[in-house]
Protein backbone atom coordinates (compact mmCIF):
# COMPACT_ATOMS: atom_id res chain seq x y z
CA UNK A 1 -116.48 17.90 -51.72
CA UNK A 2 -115.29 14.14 -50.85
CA UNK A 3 -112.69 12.19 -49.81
CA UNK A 4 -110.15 11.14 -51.45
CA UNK A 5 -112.13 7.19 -52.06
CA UNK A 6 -115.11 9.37 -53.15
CA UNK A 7 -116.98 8.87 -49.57
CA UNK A 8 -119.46 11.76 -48.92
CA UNK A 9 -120.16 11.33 -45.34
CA UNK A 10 -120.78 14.77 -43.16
CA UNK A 11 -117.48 14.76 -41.75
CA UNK A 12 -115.87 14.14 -45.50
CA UNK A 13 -117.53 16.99 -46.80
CA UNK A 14 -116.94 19.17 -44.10
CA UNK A 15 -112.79 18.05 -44.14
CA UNK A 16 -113.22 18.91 -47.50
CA UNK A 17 -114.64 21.99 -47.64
CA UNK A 18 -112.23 22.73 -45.27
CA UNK A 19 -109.04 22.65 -47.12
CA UNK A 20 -111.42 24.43 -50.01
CA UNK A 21 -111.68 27.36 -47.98
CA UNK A 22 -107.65 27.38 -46.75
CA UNK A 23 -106.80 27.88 -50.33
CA UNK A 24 -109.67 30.33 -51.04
CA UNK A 25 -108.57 32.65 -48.17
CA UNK A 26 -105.10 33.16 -49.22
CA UNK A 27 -106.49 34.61 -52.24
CA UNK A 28 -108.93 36.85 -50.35
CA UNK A 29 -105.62 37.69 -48.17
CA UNK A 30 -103.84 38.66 -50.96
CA UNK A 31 -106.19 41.23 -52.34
CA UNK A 32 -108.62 39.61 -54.72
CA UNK A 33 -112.45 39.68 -54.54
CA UNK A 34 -113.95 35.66 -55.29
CA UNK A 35 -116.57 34.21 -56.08
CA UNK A 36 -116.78 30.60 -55.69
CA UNK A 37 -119.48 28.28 -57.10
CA UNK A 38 -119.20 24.62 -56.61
CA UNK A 39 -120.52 21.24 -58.14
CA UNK A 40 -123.03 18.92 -55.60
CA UNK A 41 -122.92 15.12 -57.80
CA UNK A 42 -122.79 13.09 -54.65
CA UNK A 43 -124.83 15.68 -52.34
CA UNK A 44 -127.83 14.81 -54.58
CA UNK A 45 -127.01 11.46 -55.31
CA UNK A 46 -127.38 10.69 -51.60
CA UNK A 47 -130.41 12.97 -51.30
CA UNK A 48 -131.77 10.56 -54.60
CA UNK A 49 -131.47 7.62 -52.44
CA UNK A 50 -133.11 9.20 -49.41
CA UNK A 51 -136.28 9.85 -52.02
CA UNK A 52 -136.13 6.45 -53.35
CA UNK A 53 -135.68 4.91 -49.33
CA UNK A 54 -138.10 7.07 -48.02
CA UNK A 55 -140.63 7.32 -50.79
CA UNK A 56 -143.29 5.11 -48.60
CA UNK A 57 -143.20 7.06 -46.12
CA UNK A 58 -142.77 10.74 -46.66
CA UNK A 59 -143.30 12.28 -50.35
CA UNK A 60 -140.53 12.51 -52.63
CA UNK A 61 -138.67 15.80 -53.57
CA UNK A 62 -137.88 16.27 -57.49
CA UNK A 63 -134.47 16.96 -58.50
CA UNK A 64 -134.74 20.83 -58.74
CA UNK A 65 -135.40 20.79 -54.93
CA UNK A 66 -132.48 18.41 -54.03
CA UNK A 67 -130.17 21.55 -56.08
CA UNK A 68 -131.34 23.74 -53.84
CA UNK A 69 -131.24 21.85 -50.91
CA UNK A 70 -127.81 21.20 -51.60
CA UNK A 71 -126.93 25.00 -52.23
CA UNK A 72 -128.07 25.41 -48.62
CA UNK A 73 -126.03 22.89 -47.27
CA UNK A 74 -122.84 23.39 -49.04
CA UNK A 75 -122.73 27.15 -48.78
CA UNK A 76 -123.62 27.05 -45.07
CA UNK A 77 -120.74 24.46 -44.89
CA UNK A 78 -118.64 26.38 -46.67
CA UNK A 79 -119.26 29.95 -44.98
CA UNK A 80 -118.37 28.26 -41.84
CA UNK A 81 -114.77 27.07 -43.25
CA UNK A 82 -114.18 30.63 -44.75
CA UNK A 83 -115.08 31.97 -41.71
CA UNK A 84 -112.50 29.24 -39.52
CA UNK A 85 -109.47 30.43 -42.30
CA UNK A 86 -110.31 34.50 -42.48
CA UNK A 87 -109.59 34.27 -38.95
CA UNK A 88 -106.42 32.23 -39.34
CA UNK A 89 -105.30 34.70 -41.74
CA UNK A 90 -106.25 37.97 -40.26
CA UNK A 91 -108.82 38.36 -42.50
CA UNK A 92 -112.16 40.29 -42.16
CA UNK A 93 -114.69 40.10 -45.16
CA UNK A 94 -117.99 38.50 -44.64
CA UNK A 95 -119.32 35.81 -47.15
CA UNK A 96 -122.58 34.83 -48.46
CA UNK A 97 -124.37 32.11 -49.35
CA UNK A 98 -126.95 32.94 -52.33
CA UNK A 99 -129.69 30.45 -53.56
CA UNK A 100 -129.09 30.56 -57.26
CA UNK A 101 -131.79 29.66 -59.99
CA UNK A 102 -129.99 29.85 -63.92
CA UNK A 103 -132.30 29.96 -66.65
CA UNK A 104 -132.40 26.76 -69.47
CA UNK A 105 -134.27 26.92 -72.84
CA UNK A 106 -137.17 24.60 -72.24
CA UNK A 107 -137.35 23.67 -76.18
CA UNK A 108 -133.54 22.30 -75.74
CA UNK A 109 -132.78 18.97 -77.55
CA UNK A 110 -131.68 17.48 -74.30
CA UNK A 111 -134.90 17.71 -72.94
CA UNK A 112 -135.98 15.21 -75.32
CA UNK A 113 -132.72 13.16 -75.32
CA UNK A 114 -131.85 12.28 -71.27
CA UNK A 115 -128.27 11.05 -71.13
CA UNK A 116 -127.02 12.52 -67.90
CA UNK A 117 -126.50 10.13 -65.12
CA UNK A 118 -127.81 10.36 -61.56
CA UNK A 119 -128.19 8.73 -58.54
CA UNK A 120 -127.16 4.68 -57.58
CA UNK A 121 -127.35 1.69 -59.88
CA UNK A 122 -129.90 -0.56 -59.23
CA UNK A 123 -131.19 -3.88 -61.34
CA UNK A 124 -133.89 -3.66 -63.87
CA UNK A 125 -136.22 -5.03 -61.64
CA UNK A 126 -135.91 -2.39 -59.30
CA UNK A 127 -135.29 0.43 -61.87
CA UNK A 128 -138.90 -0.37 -63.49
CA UNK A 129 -141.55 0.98 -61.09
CA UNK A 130 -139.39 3.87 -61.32
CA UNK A 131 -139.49 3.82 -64.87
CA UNK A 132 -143.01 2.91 -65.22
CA UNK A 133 -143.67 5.89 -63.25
CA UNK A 134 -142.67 8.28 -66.14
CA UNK A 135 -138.73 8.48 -64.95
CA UNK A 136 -135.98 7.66 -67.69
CA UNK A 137 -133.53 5.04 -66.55
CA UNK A 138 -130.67 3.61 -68.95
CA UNK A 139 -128.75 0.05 -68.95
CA UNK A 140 -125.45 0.33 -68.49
CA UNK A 141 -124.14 -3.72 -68.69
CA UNK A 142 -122.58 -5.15 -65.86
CA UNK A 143 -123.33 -2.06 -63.29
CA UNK A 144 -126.89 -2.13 -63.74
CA UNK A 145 -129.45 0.38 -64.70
CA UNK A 146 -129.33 4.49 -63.65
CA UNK A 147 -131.56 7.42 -64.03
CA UNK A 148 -130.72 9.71 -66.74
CA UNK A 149 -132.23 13.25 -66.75
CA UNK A 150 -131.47 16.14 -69.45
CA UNK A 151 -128.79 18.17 -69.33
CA UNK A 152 -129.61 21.55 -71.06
CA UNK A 153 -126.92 24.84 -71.96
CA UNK A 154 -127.36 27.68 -69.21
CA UNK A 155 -128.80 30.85 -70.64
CA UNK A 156 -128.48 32.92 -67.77
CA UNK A 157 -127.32 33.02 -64.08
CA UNK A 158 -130.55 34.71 -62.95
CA UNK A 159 -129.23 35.75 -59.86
CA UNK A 160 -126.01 37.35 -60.67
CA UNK A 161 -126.90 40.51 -60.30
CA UNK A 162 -127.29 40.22 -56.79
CA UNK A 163 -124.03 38.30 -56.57
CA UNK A 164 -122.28 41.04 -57.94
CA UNK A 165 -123.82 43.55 -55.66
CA UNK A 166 -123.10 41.20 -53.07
CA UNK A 167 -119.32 41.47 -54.08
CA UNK A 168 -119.06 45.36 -54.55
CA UNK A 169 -120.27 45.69 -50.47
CA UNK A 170 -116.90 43.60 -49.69
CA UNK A 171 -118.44 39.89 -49.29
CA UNK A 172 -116.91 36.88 -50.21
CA UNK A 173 -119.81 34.97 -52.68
CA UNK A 174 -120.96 31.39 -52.85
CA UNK A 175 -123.13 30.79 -55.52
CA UNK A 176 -124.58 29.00 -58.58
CA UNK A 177 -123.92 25.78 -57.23
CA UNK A 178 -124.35 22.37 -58.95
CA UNK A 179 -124.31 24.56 -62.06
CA UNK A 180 -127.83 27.10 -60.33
CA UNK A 181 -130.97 25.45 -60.14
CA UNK A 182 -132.92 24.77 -63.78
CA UNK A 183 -135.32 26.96 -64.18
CA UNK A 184 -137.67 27.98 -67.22
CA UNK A 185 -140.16 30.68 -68.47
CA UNK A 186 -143.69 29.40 -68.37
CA UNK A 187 -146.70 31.85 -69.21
CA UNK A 188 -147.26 31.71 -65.20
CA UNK A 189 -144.03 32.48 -64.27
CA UNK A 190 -140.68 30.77 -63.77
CA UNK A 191 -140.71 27.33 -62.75
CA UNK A 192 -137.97 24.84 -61.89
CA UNK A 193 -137.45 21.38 -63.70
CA UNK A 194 -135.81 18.26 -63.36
CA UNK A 195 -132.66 18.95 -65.11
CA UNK A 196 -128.76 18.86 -64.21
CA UNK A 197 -126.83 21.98 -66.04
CA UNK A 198 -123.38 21.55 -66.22
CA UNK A 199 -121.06 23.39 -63.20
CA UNK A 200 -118.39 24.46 -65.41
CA UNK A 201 -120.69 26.09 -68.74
CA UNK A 202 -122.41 27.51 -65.99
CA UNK A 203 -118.97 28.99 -64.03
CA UNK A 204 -118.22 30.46 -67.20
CA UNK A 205 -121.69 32.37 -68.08
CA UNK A 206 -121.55 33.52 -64.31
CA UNK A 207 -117.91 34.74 -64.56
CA UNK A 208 -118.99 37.05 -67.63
CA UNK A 209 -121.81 38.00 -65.92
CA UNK A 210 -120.40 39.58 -62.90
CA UNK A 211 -117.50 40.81 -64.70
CA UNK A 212 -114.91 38.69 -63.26
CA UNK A 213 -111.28 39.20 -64.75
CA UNK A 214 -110.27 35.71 -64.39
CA UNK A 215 -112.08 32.43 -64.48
CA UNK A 216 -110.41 29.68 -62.26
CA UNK A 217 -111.56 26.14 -62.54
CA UNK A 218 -110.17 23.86 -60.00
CA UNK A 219 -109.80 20.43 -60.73
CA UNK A 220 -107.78 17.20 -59.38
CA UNK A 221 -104.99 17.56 -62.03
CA UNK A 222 -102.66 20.68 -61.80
CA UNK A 223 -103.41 21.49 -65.55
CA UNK A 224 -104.95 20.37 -68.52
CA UNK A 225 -102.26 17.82 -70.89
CA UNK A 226 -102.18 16.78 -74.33
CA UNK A 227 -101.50 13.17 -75.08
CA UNK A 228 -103.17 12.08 -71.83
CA UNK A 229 -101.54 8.37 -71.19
CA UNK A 230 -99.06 8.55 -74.11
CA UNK A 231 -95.23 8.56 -74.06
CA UNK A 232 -95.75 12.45 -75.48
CA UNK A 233 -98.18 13.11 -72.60
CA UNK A 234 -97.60 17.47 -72.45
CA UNK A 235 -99.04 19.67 -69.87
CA UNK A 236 -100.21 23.15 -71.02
CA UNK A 237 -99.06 25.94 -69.51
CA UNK A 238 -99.90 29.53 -71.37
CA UNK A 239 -101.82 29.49 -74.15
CA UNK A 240 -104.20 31.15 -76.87
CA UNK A 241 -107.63 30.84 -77.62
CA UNK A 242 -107.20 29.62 -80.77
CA UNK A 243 -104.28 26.86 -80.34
CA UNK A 244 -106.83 25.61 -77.33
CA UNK A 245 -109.93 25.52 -79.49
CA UNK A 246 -107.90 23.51 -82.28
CA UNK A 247 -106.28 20.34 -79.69
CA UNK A 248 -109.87 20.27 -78.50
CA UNK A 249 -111.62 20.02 -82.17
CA UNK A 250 -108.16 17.67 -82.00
CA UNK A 251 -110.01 14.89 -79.61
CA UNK A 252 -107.23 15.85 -76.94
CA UNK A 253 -110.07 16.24 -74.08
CA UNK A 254 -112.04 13.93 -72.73
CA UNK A 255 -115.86 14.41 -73.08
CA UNK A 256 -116.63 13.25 -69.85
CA UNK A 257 -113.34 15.13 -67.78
CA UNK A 258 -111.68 17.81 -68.89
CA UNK A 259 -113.20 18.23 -72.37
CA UNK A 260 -115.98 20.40 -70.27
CA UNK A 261 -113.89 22.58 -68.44
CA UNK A 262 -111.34 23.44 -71.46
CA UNK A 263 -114.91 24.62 -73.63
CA UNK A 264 -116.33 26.66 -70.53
CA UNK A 265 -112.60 28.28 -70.02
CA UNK A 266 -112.31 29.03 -73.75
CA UNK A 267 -116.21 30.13 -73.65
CA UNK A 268 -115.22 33.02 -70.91
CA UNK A 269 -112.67 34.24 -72.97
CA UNK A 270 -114.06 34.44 -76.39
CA UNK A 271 -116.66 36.40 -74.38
CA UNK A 272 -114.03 38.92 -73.25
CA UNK A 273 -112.74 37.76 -70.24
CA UNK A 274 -109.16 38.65 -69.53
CA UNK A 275 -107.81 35.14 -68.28
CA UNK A 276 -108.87 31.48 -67.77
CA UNK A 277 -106.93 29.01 -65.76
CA UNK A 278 -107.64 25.42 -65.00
CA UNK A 279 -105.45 24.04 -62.40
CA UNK A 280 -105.84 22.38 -59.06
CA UNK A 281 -106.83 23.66 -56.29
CA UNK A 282 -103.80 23.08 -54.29
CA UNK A 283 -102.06 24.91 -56.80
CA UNK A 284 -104.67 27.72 -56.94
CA UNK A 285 -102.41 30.12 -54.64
CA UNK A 286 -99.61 29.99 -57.07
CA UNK A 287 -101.13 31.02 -60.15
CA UNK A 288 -101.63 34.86 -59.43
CA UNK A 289 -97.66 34.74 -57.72
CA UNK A 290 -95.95 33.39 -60.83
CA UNK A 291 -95.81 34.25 -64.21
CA UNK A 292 -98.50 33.72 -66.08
CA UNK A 293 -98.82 29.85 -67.46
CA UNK A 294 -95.95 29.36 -65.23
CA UNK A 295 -98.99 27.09 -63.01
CA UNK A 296 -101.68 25.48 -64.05
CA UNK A 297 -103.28 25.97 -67.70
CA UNK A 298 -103.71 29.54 -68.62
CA UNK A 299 -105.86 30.80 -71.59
CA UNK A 300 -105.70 33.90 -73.09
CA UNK A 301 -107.01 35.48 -76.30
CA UNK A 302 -103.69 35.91 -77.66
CA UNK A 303 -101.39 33.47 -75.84
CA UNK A 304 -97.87 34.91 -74.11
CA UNK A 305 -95.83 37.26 -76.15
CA UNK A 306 -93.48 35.96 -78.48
CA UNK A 307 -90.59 37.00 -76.12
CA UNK A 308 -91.24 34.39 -73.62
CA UNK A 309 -92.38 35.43 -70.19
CA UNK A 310 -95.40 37.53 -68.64
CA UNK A 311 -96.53 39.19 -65.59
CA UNK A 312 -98.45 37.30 -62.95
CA UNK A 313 -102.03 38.62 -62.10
CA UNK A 314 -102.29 41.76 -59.96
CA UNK A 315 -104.30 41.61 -56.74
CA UNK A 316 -107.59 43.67 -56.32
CA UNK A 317 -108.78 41.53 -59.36
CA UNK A 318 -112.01 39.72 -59.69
C-alpha cells in the first residue's frame, strides 16, 4: 500500500490499492469468493508522527486506535478500487469493509519483552521524554532510537464470524487488517492494547476460521526460494508440509521477510486447510489457471503426486 520508493502519500496509496483491487477482481470474475485482509506499517507510522507532532496541541491516540483508524481508511480506499474494477469487469458483488478486533493472550512473553519496531527514528534526546513517559524505545546505532511495542500470537479473529456471514450473502470482505486490532479479556470486558500482531499469523487463523480453501499471501517476490543470494538460489514451486517445515527449521527464511509468511502458510495447512500459496500479487491471477505449483509457492499436506503434474484450483472456491 506504497510506492514503489516506499512513499505513502494519499495518492500512493490510493495508486496502490488500485492495482490491488485489478488483480483481486479477476479472481472474483472468475468465480471465487475472497476475502482480503491487508497490513497498515506506514499508515500508522505516519499517524505515530501526527501523535508525536500534534501532541501539544490535541491529545494523543494510542496505537490500538491508529489500527482501527487505519482499517477505516484502507478498507474505504479499497472498496472504492473494487468497486472502479467490478465495473471494468462486468462484475456485480458488493464488498465490505469490517472493523476487526483479534484477541491476544495478555500474559504473553512479548508483553514483557517489546522488540517490534514502530514509527520514525529520532535521537536519544528526543526519544527520552517519550521514554520517560512510560513508552519503550530501543537504540539502533547509526539510525537512531525507535519505539518498540510487543508483538503477541493471535488467538482469535473475533470478528470472523460476521465476515463469514458477510461472505455467504455474496460480498466481497475486507478485514482483519494490520493483523485485527489487539484486544484482551479484562474482568470488565474486552479492552484494546498497545500491541502490533503480526498480518500474516493473523491471515492464517482468519483463513481457518472462515473456512477458506486456500490461503494466498501476496508478497513482492513471485515465490518463496531456497538459497536466497547464493549461486544455488531455487524457487519453490509445489510442495509438502513437511519438506517446508524442515528448509525452514533449515534457516532458509528470513526472520524478518519471508520466514513469517512460510510459518503462517504452513500454520493454515497443518490446521486443515486445503492449499497455501505465497506468490506475488501480480502473479495472483495465474495461480488458480495453472497447475498447481506451476506459480508461485504452493503448500500442501502431501506435496504433488509422485507422477508429476496436478490440477489447478477450481473456481467457486474460498
Amino acid at each position: 500500500m506504497s510506492a514503489p520508493d516506499g512513499s505513502a502519500t494519499e495518492a500512493d496509496q490510493i495508486a496502490a490499492l488500485g492495482v490491488a483491487a485489478g488483480h483481486i477482481a479477476r479472481l472474483v470474475e472468475a468465480g471465487f469468493d475472497v476475502a482480503i485482509t491487508h497490513g497498515n506499517g506506514p499508515q500508522v507510522g505516519n499517524l505515530l508522527v501526527k501523535n508525536e507532532i500534534a501532541a501539544g496541541i490535541v491529545p494523543p491516540v494510542s496505537l490500538d486506535w491508529c489500527g482501527a483508524n487505519t482499517q477505516g481508511t484502507v478498507g474505504f480506499v479499497l472498496q472504492n478500487a473494487l468497486a472502479r474494477e467490478f465495473d471494468r469487469h462486468g462484475v456485480s458483488r458488493p464488498t465490505a469493509a469490517l472493523v476487526t478486533r483479534t484477541l491476544v493472550d495478555a500474559a504473553d512473553p512479548a508483553f514483557e519483552n517489546p522488540d517490534k519496531p514502530v514509527g520514525r527514528f529520532r535521537m536519544k534526546d528526543e526519544a527520552q521524554p517519550l521514554i520517560d513517559a512510560g513508552q519503550q524505545w530501543r537504540d539502533f546505532g547509526d539510525r537512531g532510537w525507535r519505539r518498540v511495542v510487543p508483538s503477541p500470537k493471535p488467538v482469535r479473529v473475533l470478528d470472523a464470524s460476521t465476515g463469514r456471514q458477510l461472505l455467504d450473502l455474496g460480498y466481497v470482505v475486507i478485514l482483519s487488517g494490520g493483523g485485527g486490532i489487539p484486544v484482551v479479556e479484562q474482568p470488565s470486558g474486552l479492552a484494546g492494547v498497545e500491541a502490533v500482531i503480526d498480518k500474516d499469523r493473523a491471515a492464517a487463523i482468519l483463513a481457518a476460521e472462515l473456512g477458506a480453501d486456500v490461503l494466498v499471501i501476496a508478497t513482492d517476490v513471485p515465490a518463496a526460494v531456497i538459497g536466497f543470494g547464493t549461486p544455488e538460489a531455487r524457487a519453490l514451486g509445489h510442495v509438502s508440509l513437511a519438506e517446508m517445515r524442515e528448509l525452514a527449521a533449515a534457516g532458509h527464511f528470513g526472520a524478518g521477510s519471508m520466514g513469517p509468511k512460510v510459518e503462517a502458510a504452513c500454520a493454515f495447512v497443518a490446521g486443515g486447510g486445503h492449499a497455501s500459496v505465497i506468490t506475488s500479487l501480480e502473479k495472483l491471477g495465474e495461480v488458480f489457471t495453472s497447475p498447481l505449483g506451476a506459480v508461485g509457492t504452493v503448500i500442501t499436506m502431501a506435496g504433488p503426486p509422485e507422477p508429476a503434474g496436478g490440477a489447478a484450483a477450481g473456481a467457486n472456491g474460498r
